[in-house]
Every structure is written in structure tokens, then in C-alpha cells.
Protein backbone atom coordinates (compact mmCIF):
# COMPACT_ATOMS: atom_id res chain seq x y z
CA UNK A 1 -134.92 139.46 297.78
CA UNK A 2 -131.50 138.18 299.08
CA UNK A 3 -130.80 137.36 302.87
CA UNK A 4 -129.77 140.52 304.58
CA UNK A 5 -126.74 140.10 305.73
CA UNK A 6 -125.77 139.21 309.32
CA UNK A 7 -129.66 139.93 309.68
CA UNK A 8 -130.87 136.78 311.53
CA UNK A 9 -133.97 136.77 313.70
CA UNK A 10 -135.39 134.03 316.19
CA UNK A 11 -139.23 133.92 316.84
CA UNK A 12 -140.29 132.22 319.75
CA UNK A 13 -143.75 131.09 320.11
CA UNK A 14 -145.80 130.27 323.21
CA UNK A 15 -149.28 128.94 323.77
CA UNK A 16 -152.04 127.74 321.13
CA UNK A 17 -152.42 126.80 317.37
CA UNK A 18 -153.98 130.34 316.57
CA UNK A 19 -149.91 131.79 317.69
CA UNK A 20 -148.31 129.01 315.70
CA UNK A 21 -150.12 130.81 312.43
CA UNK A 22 -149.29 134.07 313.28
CA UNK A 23 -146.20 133.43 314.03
CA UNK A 24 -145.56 131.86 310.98
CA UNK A 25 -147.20 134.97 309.34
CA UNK A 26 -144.61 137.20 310.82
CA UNK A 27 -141.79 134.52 309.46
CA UNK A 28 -142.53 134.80 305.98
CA UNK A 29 -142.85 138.25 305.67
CA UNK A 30 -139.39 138.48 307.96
CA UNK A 31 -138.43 135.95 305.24
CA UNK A 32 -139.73 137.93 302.42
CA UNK A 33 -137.78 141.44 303.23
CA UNK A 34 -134.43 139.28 303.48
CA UNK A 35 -133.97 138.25 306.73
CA UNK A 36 -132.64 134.84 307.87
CA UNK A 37 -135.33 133.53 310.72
CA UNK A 38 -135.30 130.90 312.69
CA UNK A 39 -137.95 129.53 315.06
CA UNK A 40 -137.82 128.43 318.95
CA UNK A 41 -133.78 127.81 318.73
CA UNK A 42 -131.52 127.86 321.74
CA UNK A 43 -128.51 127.47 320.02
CA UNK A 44 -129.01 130.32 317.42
CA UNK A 45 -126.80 133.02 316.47
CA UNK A 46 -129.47 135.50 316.15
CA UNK A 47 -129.02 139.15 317.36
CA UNK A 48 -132.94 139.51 317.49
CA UNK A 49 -135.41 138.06 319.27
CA UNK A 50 -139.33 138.24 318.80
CA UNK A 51 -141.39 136.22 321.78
CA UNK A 52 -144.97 135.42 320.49
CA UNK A 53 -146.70 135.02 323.91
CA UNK A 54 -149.64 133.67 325.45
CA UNK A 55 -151.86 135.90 328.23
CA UNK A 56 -155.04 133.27 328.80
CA UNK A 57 -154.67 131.66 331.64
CA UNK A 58 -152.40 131.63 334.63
CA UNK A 59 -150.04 129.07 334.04
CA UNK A 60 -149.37 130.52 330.51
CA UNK A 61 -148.81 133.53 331.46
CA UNK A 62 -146.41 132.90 334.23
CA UNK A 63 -144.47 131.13 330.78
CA UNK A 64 -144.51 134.24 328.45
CA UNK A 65 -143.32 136.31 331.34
CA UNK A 66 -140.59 134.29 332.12
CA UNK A 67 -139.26 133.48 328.66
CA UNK A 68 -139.64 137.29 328.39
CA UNK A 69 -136.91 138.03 331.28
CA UNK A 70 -134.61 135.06 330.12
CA UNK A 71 -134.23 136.73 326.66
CA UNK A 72 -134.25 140.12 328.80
CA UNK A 73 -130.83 138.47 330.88
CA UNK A 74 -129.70 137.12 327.26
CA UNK A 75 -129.61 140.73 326.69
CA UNK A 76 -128.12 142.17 329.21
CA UNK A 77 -125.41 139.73 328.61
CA UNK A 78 -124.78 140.64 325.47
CA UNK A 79 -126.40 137.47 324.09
CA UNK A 80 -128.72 139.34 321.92
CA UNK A 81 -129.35 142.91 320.73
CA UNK A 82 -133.20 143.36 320.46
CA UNK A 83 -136.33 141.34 322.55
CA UNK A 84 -139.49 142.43 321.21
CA UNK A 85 -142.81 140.97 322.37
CA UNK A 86 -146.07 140.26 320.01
CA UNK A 87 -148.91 138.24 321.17
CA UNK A 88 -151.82 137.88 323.67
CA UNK A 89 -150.00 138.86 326.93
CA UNK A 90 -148.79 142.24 325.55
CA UNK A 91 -152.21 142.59 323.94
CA UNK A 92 -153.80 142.45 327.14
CA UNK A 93 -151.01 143.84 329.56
CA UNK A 94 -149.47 146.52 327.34
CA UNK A 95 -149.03 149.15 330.18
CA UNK A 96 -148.12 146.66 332.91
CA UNK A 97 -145.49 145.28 330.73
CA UNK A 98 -143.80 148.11 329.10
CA UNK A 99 -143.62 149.55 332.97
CA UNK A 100 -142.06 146.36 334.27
CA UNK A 101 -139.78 145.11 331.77
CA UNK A 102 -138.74 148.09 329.59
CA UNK A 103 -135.92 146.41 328.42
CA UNK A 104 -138.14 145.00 325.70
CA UNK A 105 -137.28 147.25 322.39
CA UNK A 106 -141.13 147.40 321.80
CA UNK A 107 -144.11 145.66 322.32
CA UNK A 108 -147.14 144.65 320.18
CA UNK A 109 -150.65 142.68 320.79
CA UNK A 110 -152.67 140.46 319.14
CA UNK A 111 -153.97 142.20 316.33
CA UNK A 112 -151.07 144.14 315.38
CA UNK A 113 -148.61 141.68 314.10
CA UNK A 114 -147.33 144.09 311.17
CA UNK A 115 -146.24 146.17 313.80
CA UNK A 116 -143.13 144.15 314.27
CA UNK A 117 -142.53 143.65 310.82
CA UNK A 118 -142.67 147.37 310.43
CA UNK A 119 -140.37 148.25 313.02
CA UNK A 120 -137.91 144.98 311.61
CA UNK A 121 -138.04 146.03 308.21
CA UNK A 122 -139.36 149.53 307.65
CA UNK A 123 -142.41 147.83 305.91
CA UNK A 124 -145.13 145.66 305.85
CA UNK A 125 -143.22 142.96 303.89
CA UNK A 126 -143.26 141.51 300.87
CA UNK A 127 -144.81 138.26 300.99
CA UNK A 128 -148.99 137.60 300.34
CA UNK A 129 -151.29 137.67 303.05
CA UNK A 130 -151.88 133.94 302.42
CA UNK A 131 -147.83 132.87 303.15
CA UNK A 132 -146.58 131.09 305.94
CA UNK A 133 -143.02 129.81 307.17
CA UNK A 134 -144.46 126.71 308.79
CA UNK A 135 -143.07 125.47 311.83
CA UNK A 136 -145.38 121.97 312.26
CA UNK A 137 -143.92 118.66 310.79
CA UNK A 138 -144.06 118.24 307.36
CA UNK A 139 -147.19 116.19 307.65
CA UNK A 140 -149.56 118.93 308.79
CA UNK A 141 -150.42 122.70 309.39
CA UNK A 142 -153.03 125.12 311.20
CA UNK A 143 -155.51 126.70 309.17
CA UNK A 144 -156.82 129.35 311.22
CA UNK A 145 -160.53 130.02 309.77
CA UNK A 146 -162.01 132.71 312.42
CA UNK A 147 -160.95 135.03 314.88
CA UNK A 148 -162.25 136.58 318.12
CA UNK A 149 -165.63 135.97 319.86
CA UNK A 150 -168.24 137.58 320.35
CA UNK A 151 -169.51 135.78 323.63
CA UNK A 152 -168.28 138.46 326.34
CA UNK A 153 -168.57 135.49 328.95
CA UNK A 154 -167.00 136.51 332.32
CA UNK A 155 -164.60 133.75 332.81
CA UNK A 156 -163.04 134.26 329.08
CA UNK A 157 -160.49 136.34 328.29
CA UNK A 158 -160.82 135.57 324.45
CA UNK A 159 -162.57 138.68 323.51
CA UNK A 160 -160.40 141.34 325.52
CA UNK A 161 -157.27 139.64 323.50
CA UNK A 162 -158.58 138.61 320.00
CA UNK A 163 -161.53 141.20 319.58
CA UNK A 164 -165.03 140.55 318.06
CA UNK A 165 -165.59 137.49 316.20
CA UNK A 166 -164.39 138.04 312.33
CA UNK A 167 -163.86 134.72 309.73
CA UNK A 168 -161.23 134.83 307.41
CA UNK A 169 -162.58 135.42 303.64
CA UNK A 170 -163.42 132.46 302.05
CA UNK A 171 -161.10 133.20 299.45
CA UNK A 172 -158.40 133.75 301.17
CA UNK A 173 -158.97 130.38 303.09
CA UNK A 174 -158.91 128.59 299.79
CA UNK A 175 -155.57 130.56 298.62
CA UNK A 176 -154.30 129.44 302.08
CA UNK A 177 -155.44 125.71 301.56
CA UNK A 178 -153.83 125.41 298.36
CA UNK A 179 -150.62 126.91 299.66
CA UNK A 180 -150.43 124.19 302.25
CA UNK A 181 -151.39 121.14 300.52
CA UNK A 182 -148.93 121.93 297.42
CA UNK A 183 -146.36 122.08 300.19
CA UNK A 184 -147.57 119.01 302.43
CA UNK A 185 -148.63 116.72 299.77
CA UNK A 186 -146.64 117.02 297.06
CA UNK A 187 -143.41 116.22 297.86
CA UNK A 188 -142.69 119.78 299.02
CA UNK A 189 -140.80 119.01 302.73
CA UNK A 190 -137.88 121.07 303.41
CA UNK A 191 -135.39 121.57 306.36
CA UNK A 192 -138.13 123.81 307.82
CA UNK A 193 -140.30 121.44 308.34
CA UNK A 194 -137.63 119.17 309.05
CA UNK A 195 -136.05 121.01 311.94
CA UNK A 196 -139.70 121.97 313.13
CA UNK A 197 -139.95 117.95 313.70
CA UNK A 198 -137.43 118.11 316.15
CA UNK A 199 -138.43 121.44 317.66
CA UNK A 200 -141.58 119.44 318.13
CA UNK A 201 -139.88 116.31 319.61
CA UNK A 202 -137.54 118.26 321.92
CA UNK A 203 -140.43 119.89 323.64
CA UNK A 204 -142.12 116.64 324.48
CA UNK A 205 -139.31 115.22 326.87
CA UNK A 206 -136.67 112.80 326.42
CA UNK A 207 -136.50 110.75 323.03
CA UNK A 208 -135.87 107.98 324.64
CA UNK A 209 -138.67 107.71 327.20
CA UNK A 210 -140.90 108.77 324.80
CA UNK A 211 -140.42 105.79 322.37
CA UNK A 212 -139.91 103.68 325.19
CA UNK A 213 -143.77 103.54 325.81
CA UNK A 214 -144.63 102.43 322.62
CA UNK A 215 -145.28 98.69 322.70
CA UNK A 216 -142.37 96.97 322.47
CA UNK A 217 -140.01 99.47 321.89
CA UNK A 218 -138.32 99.59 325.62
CA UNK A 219 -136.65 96.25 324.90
CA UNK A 220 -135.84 97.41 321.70
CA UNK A 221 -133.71 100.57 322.77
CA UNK A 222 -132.34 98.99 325.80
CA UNK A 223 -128.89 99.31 324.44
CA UNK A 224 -129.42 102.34 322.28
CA UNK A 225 -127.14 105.16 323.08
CA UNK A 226 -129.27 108.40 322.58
CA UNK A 227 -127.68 111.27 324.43
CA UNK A 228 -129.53 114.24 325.70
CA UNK A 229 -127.67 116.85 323.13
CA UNK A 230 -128.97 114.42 320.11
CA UNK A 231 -130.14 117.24 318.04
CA UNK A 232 -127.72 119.83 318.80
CA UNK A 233 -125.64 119.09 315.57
CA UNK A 234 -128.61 118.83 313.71
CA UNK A 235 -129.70 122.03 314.83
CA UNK A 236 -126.12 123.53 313.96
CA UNK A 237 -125.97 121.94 310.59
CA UNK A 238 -129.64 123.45 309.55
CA UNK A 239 -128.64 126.69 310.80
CA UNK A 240 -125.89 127.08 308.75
CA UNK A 241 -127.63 126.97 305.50
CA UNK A 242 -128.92 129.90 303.98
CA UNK A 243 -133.01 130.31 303.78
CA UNK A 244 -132.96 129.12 300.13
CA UNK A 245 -131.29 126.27 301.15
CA UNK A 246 -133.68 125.22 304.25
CA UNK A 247 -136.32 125.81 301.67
CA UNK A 248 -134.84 124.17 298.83
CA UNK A 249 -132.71 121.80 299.55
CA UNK A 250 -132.03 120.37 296.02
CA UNK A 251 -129.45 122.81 295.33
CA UNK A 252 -127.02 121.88 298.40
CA UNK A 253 -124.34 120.67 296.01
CA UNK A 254 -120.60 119.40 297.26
CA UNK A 255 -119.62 123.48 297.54
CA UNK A 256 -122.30 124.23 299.56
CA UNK A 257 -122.32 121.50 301.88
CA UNK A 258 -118.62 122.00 302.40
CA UNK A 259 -119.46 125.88 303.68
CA UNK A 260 -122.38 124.40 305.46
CA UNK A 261 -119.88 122.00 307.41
CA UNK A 262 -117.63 125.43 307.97
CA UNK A 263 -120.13 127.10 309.51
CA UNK A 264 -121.58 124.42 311.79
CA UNK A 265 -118.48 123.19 313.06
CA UNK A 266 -118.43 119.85 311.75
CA UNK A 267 -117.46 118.03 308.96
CA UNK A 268 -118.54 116.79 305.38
CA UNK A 269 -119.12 113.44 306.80
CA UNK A 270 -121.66 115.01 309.45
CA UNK A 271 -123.55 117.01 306.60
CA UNK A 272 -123.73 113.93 304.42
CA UNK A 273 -125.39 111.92 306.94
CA UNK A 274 -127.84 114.83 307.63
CA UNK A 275 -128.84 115.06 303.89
CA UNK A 276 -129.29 111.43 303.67
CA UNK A 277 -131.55 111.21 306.62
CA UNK A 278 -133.18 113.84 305.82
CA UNK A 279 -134.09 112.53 302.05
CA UNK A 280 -135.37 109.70 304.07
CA UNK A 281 -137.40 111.62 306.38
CA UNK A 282 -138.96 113.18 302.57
CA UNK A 283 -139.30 109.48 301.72
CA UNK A 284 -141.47 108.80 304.75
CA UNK A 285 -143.63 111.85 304.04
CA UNK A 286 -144.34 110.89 300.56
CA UNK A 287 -145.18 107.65 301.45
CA UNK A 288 -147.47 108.79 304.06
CA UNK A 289 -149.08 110.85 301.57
CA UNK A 290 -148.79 107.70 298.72
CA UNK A 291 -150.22 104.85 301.79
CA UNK A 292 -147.15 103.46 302.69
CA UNK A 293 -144.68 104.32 305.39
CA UNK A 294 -141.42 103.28 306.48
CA UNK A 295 -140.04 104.93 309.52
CA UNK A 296 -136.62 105.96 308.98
CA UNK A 297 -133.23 106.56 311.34
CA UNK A 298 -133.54 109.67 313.81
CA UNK A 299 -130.75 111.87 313.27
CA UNK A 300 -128.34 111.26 316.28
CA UNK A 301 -129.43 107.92 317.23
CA UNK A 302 -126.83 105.62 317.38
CA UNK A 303 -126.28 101.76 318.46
């Protein structure tokens, strides 16, 4: 199915592994009915926002609720034109929440993730049960093999969220497994993965005090320049492209990139050198995959 136009939705995802999969469950069927998604972008132009929160402990909680209001401001602003709210904290908090903050268009727990889709699409999607959008670098992803528990211990919130303990088919874990390693291992890396890197980066603190603890890499980048907005053309670039594009990037051609460059508000020159670092970024996977690695340029670092 073609991109729906103007149609482009950002899903946000807080807390553990287990939300990263369902999250990107809820991206490729979003993906499937047409729809252009992103994942955890600031800079997006999307009119719709889906937070997948977190409602186990205290600390994560206090997160969901207050990346819930900031969209709710975003909002209210005119930022954005629907918030709606899957996960654990609405799972468990359903009542409290829509009471609270009824700004949010609708909310939906744990074990209803089709609900969104539904009320996003009119459907349950189009993709298999088995697809994901993934969001980790292009060097691994979850495989979520279980859900629930059936230990109804008194300091666990685990079965009030997730339910009784149910494993995923077998066969269905095996689809999933083959999806994943055609994708990881064979040469299969595409600007999702590529802009999940640096999703994955960005949330880990500054670039440059992060490779500064590796040995011998302070006196290395003592006179690199690497400015705190290093991925914000990136970001603009990749957002640009259409979904085919992110996910097959082989058919950028000169016509494309030059729309690409339109769109992001920069030139052919900056989409070049994003195409070329990223074919070395799919270098670097393959060799990881082949034995061999060779790390390549970050995208914005400059000396």
C-alpha cells in the first residue's frame, strides 16, 4: 500500500525490551496500512503522536507521565493533532489517567495494542503477526519469547500489567527469527536501523564524553569539533525520505536525493555525504557479520 498522504505518525517508547517489540509491532502494521512512522523524534513533522509507556516502578512512571503532558502542551500548542497512550501505565491506571489528562485522544494497555491501530487505521493492519519496524541498531533485535507471570508476588506489578504467563508459539518464534536474521545478517540494514543508531546514541549523553572514556580516545578527540545538534541534519535528511526509501535505500537515485535535499533543508552535497556514510555504516555491519570490522566516520563529526 502507498504512504498515506500527509499521514505521518511518531511512536515514542518508554521503559523495557518487551515495549521496544511492541512498539515495533504497532510500526509495521502503521507501516503496512500506509502511514509514514517515525520513532522517538523531536524534530518530526508528525501530526500524531502514540507514547508507549512504562507503569513498573516509580521512577518510570514519573517518565511516562511526564512525556505524556509534554506531548499534551505540544498539543495545546498546536504542535500536534492527536496524543494517544498504549502501554503498561495506561494498562494499569486506565481510570486515573483518562480522569487526569483527558486531553489524550484515547488510551490503551498492555494487551491491547491493535486498539491503536484500529482507531489509526480503521483496521487491524495489514502486515503478519511476525513483522516488526525495528528500532535497535542494525546489529541486533528483541525477540520477545513469553509474556506475563504467573507468580502473583506482592512486590511485582508484572502480572496486574502483562496478565498470566503465555509463550509465544513456537512457530511463530521461528517465523520471527528468520525475519530478523534475513534482515540483520544478510546485508539487509536500512536508514531504520540507521537512524535507530543514533536514537540510541543520543539517549546515552554527549558523543563526545562518551567516546572520551574509551582508552585512548580523549587525546584523540581533543581537537574534534562535535557540536551538541550533530544529528539534527541527519535526522532531517532521513525524515525526508519516503518509507520505501528508509527501507530500501538502493533506489535513492540523483532525482530522489535532490527532493530529499528539498525537503530537509539542505543541499545535494549534505545528502551525498549522508548516503556515503551511511553505505559505510552497511560496510561495518557486514563485516561484523563476515569477522572483520572497520569503524567508520560518525555523521556530523568533523575535525
Amino acid at each position: 500500500m502507498g504512504k498515506v498522504k500527509g499521514k505521518k505518525i511518531n511512536v515514542v517508547t518508554l521503559g523495557c525490551s518487551k515495549n521496544v517489540v511492541d512498539s515495533e509491532h504497532v510500526m509495521a502494521q502503521l507501516a503496512a496500512a500506509g502511514y509514514d512512522v517515525v520513532f522517538d523524534s523531536n524534530g518530526t513533522e508528525a501530526r500524531t503522536v502514540v507514547v508507549n509507556t512504562c507503569g513498573f516502578i516509580g521512577d518510570a512512571k514519573e517518565e511516562s507521565i511526564n512525556t505524556i503532558l509534554g506531548f499534551v502542551r505540544a498539543k495545546e500548542e498546536g504542535a500536534i493533532d492527536r496524543l494517544f497512550v498504549i502501554g503498561c501505565l495506561s494498562e494499569r491506571y486506565a481510570e486515573e489517567l483518562r480522569r487526569e489528562i483527558p486531553e489524550v485522544d484515547a488510551y490503551f494497555g498492555a494487551r491491547d495494542f491493535s486498539g491503536v491501530v484500529r482507531a489509526l487505521t480503521g483496521s487491524e493492519g495489514g502486515a503478519p503477526a511476525t513483522e516488526r519496524m525495528l528500532t535497535t541498531p542494525g546489529h541486533y533485535a528483541y525477540l520477545k519469547i513469553s509474556e506475563g507471570c504467573n507468580w502473583k508476588c506482592g512486590y511485582c506489578a508484572i502480572p496486574l500489567i502483562r496478565g498470566a504467563h503465555v509463550s509465544v508459539p513456537m512457530e511463530e518464534l521461528e517465523e520471527e527469527a528468520r525475519k530478523l536474521k534475513k534482515k540483520l545478517v544478510k546485508n539487509q540494514f536500512n536508514f531504520n536501523d540507521f537512524i535507530g543508531q543514533i536514537q540510541q546514541i543520543k539517549k546515552m549523553g554527549n558523543l563526545k564524553d562518551l567516546a572520551s572514556m574509551l582508552p585512548g580516545m580523549g587525546k584523540m578527540l581533543k581537537n574534534v569539533d562535535i557540536p551538541d545538534d550533530v544529528f539534527k541534519q541527519t535526522e532531517a535528511i532521513v525524515s525526508s525520505m519516503t518509507p520505501a526509501e528508509r527501507e530500501h535505500p538502493e533506489i535513492i537515485n540523483a532525482r530522489r536525493r535532490e527532493r530529499i535535499a528539498k525537503g530537509s533543508g539542505t543541499t545535494m552535497a549534505d545528502v551525498n555525504r549522508l548516503m556515503k556514510q551511511f553505505e559505510d555504516t552497511r560496510k561495518m555491519m557486514k563485516a561484523v557479520a563476515g569477522g572483520g570490522m572497520k569503524m567508520p566516520k560518525m555523521p556530523g563529526m568533523r575535525r
